[in-house]
Protein backbone atom coordinates (compact mmCIF):
# COMPACT_ATOMS: atom_id res chain seq x y z
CA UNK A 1 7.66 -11.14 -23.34
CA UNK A 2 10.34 -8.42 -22.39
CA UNK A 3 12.82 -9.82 -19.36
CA UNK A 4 12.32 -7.48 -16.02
CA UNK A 5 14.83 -4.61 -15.91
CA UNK A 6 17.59 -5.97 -12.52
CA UNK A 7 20.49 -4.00 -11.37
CA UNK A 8 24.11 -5.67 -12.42
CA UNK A 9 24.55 -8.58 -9.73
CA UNK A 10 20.66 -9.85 -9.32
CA UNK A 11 19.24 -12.00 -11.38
CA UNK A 12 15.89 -10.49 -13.27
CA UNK A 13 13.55 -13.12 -10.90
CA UNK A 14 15.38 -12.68 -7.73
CA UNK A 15 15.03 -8.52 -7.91
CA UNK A 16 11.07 -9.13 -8.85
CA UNK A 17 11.41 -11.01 -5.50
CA UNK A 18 13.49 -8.79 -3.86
CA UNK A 19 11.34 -5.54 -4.01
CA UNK A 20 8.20 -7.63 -3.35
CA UNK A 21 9.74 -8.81 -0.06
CA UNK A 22 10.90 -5.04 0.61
CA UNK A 23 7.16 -3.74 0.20
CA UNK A 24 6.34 -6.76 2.06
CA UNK A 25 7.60 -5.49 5.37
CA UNK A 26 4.79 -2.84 5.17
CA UNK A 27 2.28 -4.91 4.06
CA UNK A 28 3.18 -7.34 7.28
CA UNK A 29 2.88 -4.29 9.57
CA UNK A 30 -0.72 -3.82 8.11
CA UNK A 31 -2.26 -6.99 8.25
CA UNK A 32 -0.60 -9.15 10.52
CA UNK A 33 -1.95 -8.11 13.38
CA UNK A 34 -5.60 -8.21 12.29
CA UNK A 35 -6.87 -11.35 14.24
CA UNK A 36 -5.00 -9.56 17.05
CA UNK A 37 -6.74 -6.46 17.17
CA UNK A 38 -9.69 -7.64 19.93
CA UNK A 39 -7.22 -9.53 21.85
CA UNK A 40 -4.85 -6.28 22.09
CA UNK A 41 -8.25 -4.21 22.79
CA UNK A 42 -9.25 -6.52 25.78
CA UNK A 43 -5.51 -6.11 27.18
CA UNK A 44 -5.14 -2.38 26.52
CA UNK A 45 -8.60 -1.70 27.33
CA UNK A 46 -9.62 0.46 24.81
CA UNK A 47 -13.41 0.90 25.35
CA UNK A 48 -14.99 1.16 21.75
CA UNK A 49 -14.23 -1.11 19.29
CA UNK A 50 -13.74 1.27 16.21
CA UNK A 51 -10.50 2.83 17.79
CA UNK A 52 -9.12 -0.55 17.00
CA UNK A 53 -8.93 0.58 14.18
CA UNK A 54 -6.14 2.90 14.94
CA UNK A 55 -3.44 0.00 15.32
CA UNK A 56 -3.73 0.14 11.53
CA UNK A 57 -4.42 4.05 10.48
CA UNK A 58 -1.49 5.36 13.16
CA UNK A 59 1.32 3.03 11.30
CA UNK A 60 -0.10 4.15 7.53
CA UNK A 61 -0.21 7.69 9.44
CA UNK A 62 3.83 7.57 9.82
CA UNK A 63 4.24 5.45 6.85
CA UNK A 64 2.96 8.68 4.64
CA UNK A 65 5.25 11.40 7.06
CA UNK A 66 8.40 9.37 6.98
CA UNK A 67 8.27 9.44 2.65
CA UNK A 68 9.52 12.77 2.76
CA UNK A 69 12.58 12.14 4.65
CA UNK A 70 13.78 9.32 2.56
CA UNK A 71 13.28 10.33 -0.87
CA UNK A 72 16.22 12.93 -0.64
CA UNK A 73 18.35 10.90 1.41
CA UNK A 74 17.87 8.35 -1.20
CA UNK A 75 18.90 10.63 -3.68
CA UNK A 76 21.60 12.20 -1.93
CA UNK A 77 23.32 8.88 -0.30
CA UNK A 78 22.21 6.06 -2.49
CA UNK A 79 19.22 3.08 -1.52
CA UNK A 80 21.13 0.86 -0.18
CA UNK A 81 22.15 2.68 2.96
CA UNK A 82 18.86 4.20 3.89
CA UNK A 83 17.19 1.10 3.59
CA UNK A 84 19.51 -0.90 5.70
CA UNK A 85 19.17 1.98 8.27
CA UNK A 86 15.43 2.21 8.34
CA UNK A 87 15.10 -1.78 8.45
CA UNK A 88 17.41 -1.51 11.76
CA UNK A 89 14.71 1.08 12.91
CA UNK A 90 12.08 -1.08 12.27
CA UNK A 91 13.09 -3.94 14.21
CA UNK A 92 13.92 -1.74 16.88
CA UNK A 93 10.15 -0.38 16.62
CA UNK A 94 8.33 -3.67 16.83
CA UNK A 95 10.68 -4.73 19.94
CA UNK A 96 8.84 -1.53 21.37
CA UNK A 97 5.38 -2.30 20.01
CA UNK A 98 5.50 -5.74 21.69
CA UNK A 99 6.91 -4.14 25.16
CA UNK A 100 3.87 -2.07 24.80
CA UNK A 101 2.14 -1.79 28.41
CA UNK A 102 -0.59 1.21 27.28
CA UNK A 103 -3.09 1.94 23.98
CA UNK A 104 -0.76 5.09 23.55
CA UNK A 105 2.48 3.43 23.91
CA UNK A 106 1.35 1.03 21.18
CA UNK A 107 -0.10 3.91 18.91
CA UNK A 108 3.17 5.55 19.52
CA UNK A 109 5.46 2.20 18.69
CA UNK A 110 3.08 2.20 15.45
CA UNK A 111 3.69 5.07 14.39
CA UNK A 112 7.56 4.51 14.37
CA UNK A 113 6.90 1.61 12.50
CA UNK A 114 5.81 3.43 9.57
CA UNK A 115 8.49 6.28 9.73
CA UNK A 116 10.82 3.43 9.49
CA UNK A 117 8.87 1.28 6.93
CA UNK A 118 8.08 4.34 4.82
CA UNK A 119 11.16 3.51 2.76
CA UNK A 120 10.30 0.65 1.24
CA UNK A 121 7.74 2.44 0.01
CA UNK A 122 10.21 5.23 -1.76
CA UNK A 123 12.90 2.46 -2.16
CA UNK A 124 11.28 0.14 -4.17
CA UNK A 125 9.79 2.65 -6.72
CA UNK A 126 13.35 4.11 -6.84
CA UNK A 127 15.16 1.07 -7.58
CA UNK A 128 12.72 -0.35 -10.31
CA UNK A 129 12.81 3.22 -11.84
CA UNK A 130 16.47 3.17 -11.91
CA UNK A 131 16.28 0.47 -14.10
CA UNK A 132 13.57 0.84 -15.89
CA UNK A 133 10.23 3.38 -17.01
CA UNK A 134 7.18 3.48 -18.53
CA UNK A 135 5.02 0.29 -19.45
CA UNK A 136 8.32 -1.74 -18.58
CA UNK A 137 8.39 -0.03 -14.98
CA UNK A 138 4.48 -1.48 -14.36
CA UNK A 139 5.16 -4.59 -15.41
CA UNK A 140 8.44 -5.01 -13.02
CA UNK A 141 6.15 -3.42 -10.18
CA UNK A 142 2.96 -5.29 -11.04
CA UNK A 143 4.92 -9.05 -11.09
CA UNK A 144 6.13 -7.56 -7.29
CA UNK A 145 2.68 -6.41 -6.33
CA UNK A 146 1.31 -10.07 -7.38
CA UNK A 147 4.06 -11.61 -4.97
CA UNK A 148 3.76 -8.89 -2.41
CA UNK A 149 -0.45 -9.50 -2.84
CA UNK A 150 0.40 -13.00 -1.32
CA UNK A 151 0.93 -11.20 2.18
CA UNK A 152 -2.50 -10.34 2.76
CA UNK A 153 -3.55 -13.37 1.74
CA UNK A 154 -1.15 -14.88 4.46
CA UNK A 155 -0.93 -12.30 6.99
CA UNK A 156 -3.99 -12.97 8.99
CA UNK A 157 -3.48 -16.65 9.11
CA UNK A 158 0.21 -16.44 10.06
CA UNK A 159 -1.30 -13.95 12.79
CA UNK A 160 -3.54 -16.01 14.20
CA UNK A 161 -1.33 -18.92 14.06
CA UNK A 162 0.90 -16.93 16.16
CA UNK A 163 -1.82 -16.33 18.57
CA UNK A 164 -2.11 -20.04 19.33
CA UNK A 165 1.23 -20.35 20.60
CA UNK A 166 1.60 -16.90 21.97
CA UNK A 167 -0.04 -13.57 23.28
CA UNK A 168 -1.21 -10.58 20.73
CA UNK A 169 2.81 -9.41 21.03
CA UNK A 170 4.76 -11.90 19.51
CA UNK A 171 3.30 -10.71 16.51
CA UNK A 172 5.59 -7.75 16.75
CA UNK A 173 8.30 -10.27 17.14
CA UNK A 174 7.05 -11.39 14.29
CA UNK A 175 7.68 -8.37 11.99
CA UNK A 176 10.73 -7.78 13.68
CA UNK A 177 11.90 -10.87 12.51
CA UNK A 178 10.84 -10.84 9.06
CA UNK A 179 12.42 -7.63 8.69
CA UNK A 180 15.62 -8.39 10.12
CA UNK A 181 15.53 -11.42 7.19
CA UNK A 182 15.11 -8.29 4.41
CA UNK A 183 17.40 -6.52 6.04
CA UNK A 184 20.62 -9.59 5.82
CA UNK A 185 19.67 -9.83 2.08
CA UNK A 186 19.64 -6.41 1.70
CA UNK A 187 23.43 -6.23 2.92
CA UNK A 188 24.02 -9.53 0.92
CA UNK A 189 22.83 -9.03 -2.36
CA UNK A 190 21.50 -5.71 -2.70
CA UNK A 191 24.00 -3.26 -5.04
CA UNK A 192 23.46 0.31 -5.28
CA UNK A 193 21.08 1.40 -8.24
CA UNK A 194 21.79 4.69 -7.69
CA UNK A 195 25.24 5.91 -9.76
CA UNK A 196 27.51 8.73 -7.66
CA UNK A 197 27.18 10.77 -10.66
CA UNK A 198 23.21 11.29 -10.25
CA UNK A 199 23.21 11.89 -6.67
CA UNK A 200 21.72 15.58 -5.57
CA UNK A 201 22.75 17.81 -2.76
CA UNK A 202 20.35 17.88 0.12
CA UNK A 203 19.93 21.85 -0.31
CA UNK A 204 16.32 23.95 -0.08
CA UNK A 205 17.25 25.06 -3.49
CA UNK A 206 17.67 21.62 -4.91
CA UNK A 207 14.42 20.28 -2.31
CA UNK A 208 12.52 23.28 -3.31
CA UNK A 209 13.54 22.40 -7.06
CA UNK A 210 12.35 18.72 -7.09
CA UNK A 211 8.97 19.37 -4.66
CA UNK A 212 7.72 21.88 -7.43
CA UNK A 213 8.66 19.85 -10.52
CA UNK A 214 6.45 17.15 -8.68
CA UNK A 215 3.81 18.64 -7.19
CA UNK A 216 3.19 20.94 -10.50
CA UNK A 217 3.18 18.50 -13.17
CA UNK A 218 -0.07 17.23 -13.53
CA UNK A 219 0.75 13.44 -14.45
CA UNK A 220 2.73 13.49 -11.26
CA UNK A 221 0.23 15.15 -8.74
CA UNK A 222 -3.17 13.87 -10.35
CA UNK A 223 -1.95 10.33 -10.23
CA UNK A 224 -0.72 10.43 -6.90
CA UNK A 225 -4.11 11.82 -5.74
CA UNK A 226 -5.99 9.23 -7.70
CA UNK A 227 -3.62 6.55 -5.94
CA UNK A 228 -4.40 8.07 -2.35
CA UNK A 229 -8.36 7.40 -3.00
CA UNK A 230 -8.04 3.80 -3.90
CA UNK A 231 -5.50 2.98 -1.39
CA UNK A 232 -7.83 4.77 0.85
CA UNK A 233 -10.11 1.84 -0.09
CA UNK A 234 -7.91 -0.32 0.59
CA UNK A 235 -7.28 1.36 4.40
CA UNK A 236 -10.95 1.02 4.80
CA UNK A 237 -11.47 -2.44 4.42
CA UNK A 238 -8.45 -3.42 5.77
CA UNK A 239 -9.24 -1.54 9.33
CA UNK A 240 -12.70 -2.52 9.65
CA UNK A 241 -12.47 -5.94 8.22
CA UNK A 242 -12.79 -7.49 11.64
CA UNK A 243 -15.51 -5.86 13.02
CA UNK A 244 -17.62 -6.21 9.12
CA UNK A 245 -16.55 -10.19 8.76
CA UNK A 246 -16.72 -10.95 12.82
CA UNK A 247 -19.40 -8.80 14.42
CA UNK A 248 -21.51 -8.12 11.55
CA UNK A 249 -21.11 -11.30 9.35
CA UNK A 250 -20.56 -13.78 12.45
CA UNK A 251 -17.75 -15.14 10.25
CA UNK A 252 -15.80 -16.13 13.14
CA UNK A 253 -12.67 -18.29 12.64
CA UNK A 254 -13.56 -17.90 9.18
CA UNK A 255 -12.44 -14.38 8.99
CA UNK A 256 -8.79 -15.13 7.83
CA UNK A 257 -10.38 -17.11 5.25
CA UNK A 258 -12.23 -14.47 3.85
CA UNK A 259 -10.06 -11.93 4.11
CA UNK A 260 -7.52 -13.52 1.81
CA UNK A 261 -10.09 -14.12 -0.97
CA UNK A 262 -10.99 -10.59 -0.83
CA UNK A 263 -7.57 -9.48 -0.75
CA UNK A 264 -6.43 -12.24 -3.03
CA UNK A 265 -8.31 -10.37 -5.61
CA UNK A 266 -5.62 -8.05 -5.56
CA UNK A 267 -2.93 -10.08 -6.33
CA UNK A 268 -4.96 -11.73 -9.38
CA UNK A 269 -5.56 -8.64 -10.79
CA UNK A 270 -1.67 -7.65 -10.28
CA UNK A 271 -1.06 -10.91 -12.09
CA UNK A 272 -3.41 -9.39 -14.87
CA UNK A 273 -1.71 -6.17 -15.25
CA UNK A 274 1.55 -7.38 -15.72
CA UNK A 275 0.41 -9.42 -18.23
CA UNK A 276 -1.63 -7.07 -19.94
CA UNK A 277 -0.09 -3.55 -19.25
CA UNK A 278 2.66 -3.82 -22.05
CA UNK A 279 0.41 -4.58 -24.92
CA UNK A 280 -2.67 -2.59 -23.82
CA UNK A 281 -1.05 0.44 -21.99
CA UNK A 282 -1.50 1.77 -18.11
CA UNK A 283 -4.26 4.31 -19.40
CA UNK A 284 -6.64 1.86 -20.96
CA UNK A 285 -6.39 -0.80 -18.06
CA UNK A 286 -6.42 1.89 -14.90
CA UNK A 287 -9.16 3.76 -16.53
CA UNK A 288 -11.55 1.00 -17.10
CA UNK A 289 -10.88 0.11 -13.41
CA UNK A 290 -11.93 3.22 -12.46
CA UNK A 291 -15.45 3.01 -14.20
CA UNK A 292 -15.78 -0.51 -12.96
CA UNK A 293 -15.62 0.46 -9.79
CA UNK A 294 -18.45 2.72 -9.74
CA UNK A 295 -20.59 0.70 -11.80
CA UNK A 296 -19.60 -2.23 -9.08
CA UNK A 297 -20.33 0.32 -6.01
CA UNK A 298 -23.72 2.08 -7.60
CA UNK A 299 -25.39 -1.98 -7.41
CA UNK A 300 -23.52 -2.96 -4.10
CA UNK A 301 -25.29 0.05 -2.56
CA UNK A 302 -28.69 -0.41 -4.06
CA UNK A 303 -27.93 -4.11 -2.50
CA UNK A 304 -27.23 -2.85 1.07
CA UNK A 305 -30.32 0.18 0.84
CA UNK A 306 -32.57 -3.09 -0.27
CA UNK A 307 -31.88 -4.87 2.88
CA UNK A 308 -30.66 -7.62 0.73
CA UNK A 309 -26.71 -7.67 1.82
CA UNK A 310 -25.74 -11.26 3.06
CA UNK A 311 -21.89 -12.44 3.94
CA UNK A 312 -22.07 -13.60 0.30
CA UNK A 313 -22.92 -10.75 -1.77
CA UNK A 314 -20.57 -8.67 0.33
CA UNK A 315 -17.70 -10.96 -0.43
CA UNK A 316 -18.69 -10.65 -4.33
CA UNK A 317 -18.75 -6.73 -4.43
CA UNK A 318 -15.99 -6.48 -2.37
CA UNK A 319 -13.70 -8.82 -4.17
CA UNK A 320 -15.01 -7.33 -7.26
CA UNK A 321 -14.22 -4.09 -6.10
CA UNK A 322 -10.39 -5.07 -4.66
CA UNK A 323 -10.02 -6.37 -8.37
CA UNK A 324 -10.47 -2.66 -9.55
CA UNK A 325 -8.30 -1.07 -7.13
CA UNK A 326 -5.64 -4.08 -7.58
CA UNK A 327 -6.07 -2.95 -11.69
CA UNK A 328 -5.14 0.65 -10.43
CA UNK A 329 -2.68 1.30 -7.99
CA UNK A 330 0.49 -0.08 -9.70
CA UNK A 331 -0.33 1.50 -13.31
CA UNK A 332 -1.08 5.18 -11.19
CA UNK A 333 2.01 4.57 -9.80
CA UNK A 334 3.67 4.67 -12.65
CA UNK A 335 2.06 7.35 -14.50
CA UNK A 336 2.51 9.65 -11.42
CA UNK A 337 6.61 8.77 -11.79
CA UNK A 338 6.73 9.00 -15.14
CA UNK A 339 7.46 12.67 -15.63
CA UNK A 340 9.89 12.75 -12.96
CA UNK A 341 12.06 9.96 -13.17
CA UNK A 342 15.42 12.07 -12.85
CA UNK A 343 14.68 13.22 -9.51
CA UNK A 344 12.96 9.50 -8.97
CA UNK A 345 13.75 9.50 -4.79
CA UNK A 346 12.57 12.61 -3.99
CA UNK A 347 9.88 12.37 -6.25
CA UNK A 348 8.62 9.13 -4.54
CA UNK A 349 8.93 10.21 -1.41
CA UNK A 350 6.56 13.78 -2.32
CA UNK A 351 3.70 11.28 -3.76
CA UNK A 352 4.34 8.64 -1.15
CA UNK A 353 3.31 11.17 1.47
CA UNK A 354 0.38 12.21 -0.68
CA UNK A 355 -0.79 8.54 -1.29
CA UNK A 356 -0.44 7.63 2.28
CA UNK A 357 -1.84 10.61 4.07
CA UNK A 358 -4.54 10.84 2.17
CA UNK A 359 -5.32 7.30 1.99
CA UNK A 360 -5.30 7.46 6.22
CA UNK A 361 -7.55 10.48 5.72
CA UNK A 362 -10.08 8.60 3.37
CA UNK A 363 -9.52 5.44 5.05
CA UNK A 364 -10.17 6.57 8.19
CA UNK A 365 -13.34 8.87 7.25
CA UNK A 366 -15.06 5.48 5.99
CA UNK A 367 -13.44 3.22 8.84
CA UNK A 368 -14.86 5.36 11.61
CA UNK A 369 -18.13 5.50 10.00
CA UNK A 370 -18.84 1.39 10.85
CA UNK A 371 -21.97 0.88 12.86
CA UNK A 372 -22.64 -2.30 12.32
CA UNK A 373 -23.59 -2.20 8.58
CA UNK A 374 -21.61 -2.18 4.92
CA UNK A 375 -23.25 1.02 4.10
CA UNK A 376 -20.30 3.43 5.06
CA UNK A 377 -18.15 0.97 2.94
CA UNK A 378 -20.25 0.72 -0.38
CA UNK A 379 -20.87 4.61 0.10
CA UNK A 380 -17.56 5.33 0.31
CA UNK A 381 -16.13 3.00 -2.70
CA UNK A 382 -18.46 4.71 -4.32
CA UNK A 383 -17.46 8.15 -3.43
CA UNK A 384 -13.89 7.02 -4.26
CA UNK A 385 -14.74 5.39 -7.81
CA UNK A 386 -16.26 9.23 -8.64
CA UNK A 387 -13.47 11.02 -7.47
CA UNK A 388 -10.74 9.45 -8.69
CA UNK A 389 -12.29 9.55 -12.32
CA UNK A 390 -12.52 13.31 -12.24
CA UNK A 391 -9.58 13.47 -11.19
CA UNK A 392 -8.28 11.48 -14.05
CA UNK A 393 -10.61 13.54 -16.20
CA UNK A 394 -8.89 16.82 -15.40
CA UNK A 395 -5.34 15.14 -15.94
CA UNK A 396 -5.87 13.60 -19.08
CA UNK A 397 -7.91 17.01 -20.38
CA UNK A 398 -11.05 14.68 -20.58
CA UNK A 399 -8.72 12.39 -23.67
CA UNK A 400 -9.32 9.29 -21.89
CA UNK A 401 -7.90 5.74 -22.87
CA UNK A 402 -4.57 7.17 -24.56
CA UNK A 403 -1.10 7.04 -24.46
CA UNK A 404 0.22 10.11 -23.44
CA UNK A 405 4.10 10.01 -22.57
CA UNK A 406 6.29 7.60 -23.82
């Protein structure tokens, strides 16, 4: 098996670890806060329970607008210094989450939170893809994702262990802490991936240059649409996971539990990927996925219209389902990259925005839809499995299950 691609100065295993713990930061300002999210709605009084909800879609809100500042300011001053900035930010922005006295201060605190975390998002792609491409770039970023699958698995726990000893705010102590950790090993051990010799002007010529290289190859804007549906899925569940395990399910303390089996599913089928991806290619894997995960939505949904959804079948389609996604997201990435790797930050940072904001706008049209059943859920997945396979369709000009670019 091929060694992970590492910049000179870190060890092959510790930069796996290293851009896991990066992405991690995000993942942390997603789920942590989960158990928290009735406890926060008693205190802030917010009156219905789906605008809970909104803790989580107002961070991946910013975290999809703050992508297109970092990507050329990654290109134009190195990594290193923009994420070292941004992780200063972020600690700054969970100090001001957790001094939150209103719902709208707390929205607005969130939303800082992912204009600051949004470049670990651009960061991490641009540092594996300095170093490597192609199948060898999945592999690096599907060995991180398995790692970096371990925080949802953890999150809710460490959240509500954190409740026990504290109110609903020291879990944005909490992320201010961890990121202040990333952010000393960043300074440590971090060197810069980008050479002076590639760097790019911040100009409109050179912006307008990269933004239409990216958003009119087809490989780069088709996969980064494909990857905004299934993370959409994953916005979805993630949001309403609460109310669907809590209120509907009765789950109680259970919930973190369950939770991290679903999203657990993830991280196996990371661990799968990077196994698999080199010998069988990202097409073959991320396009069986795809079909899966209609065929796994079509007999969730004749489940639910039966009347015959229980806590258990949900956690079987739904873990099924997270599998699929899990199978998707890192070999999209990828191919959406793939064709752009020379303008690698800016590129990022164009399909960052497009993965984020549209996963907040199909995350949030499911999320919002809850009323007490897994209908909106299953109809959605489904509606998400469909799209995202035309959409592959039309890239691929219907040649489906092929290596295409090198």
């Amino acid at each position: 098996m091929k060694p992970h691609a590492a910049p000179p100065g870190m060890h092959a295993t510790e930069f796996v670890i290293f851009v896991a713990a990066v992405m991690a930061v995000n993942a942390l300002g997603v789920d942590l806060m989960l158990p928290a999210l009735a406890d926060i709605g008693r205190d802030l009084a917010i009156d219905q329970a789906n605008h809970r909800q909104w803790v989580v879609t107002a961070y991946v809100l910013g975290f999809g607008v703050g992508q297109l500042l970092y990507g050329p300011l990654a290109d134009r001053y190195g990594r290193k210094p923009v994420l070292v900035a941004t992780l200063i930010g972020f600690v700054g922005a969970s100090v001001f989450a957790a001094a939150s006295a209103t719902f709208a201060a707390l929205l607005g605190a969130r939303v800082l939170q992912g204009l600051m975390s949004a470049s670990t998002r651009v960061i991490a792609v641009a540092v594996v893809r300095d170093n490597a491409s192609g199948r060898a770039m999945a592999r690096t970023m599907s060995v991180a994702q398995m790692i970096f699958f371990l925080v949802p698995i953890l999150a809710p726990t460490i959240g509500q262990g954190l409740l026990v000893i504290g109110p609903w705010r020291f879990v944005f102590y909490a992320l201010g802490g961890f990121a202040g950790l990333v952010l000393i090993w960043t300074l440590t051990r971090l060197p810069e991936t980008l050479p002076v010799e590639r760097r790019t002007a911040i100009s409109l010529a050179n912006l307008s240059s990269s933004y239409r290289l990216t958003l009119t190859n087809r490989y780069s804007l088709g996969y980064a649409l494909a990857a905004s549906l299934t993370f959409g899925g994953i916005i979805a569940f993630v949001s309403s996971a609460q109310q669907v395990f809590v209120d509907e399910f009765g789950a109680g303390d259970r919930f973190t539990v369950l939770f991290a089996i679903c999203a657990g599913a993830m991280g196996v089928a990371s661990f799968m990927n990077s196994r698999l991806v080199e010998r069988l290619g990202t097409r073959l894997i991320s396009q069986t996925a795809v079909l899966a995960l209609i065929v796994l939505s079509v007999l969730h949904l004749s489940v639910v219209w039966m009347g015959w959804e229980t806590l258990a079948s949900y956690m079987v389609f739904q873990s099924l389902s997270m599998t699929c996604i899990g199978l998707c997201g890192s070999n999209f990435g990828a191919m959406a990259m793939e064709p752009v790797g020379r303008i690698a930050g800016t590129a990022s940072s164009v399909q960052g925005f497009i993965t984020s904001v549209g996963a907040v706008l199909v995350g949030s049209a499911i999320g919002q839809s809850y009323a007490g059943t897994t209908l909106p859920l299953t109809i959605g997945y489904l509606a998400i499995g469909v799209a995202a396979f035309v959409i592959v369709y039309v890239v691929e000009e219907g040649q489906l299950f092929r290596a295409r670019l090198a």
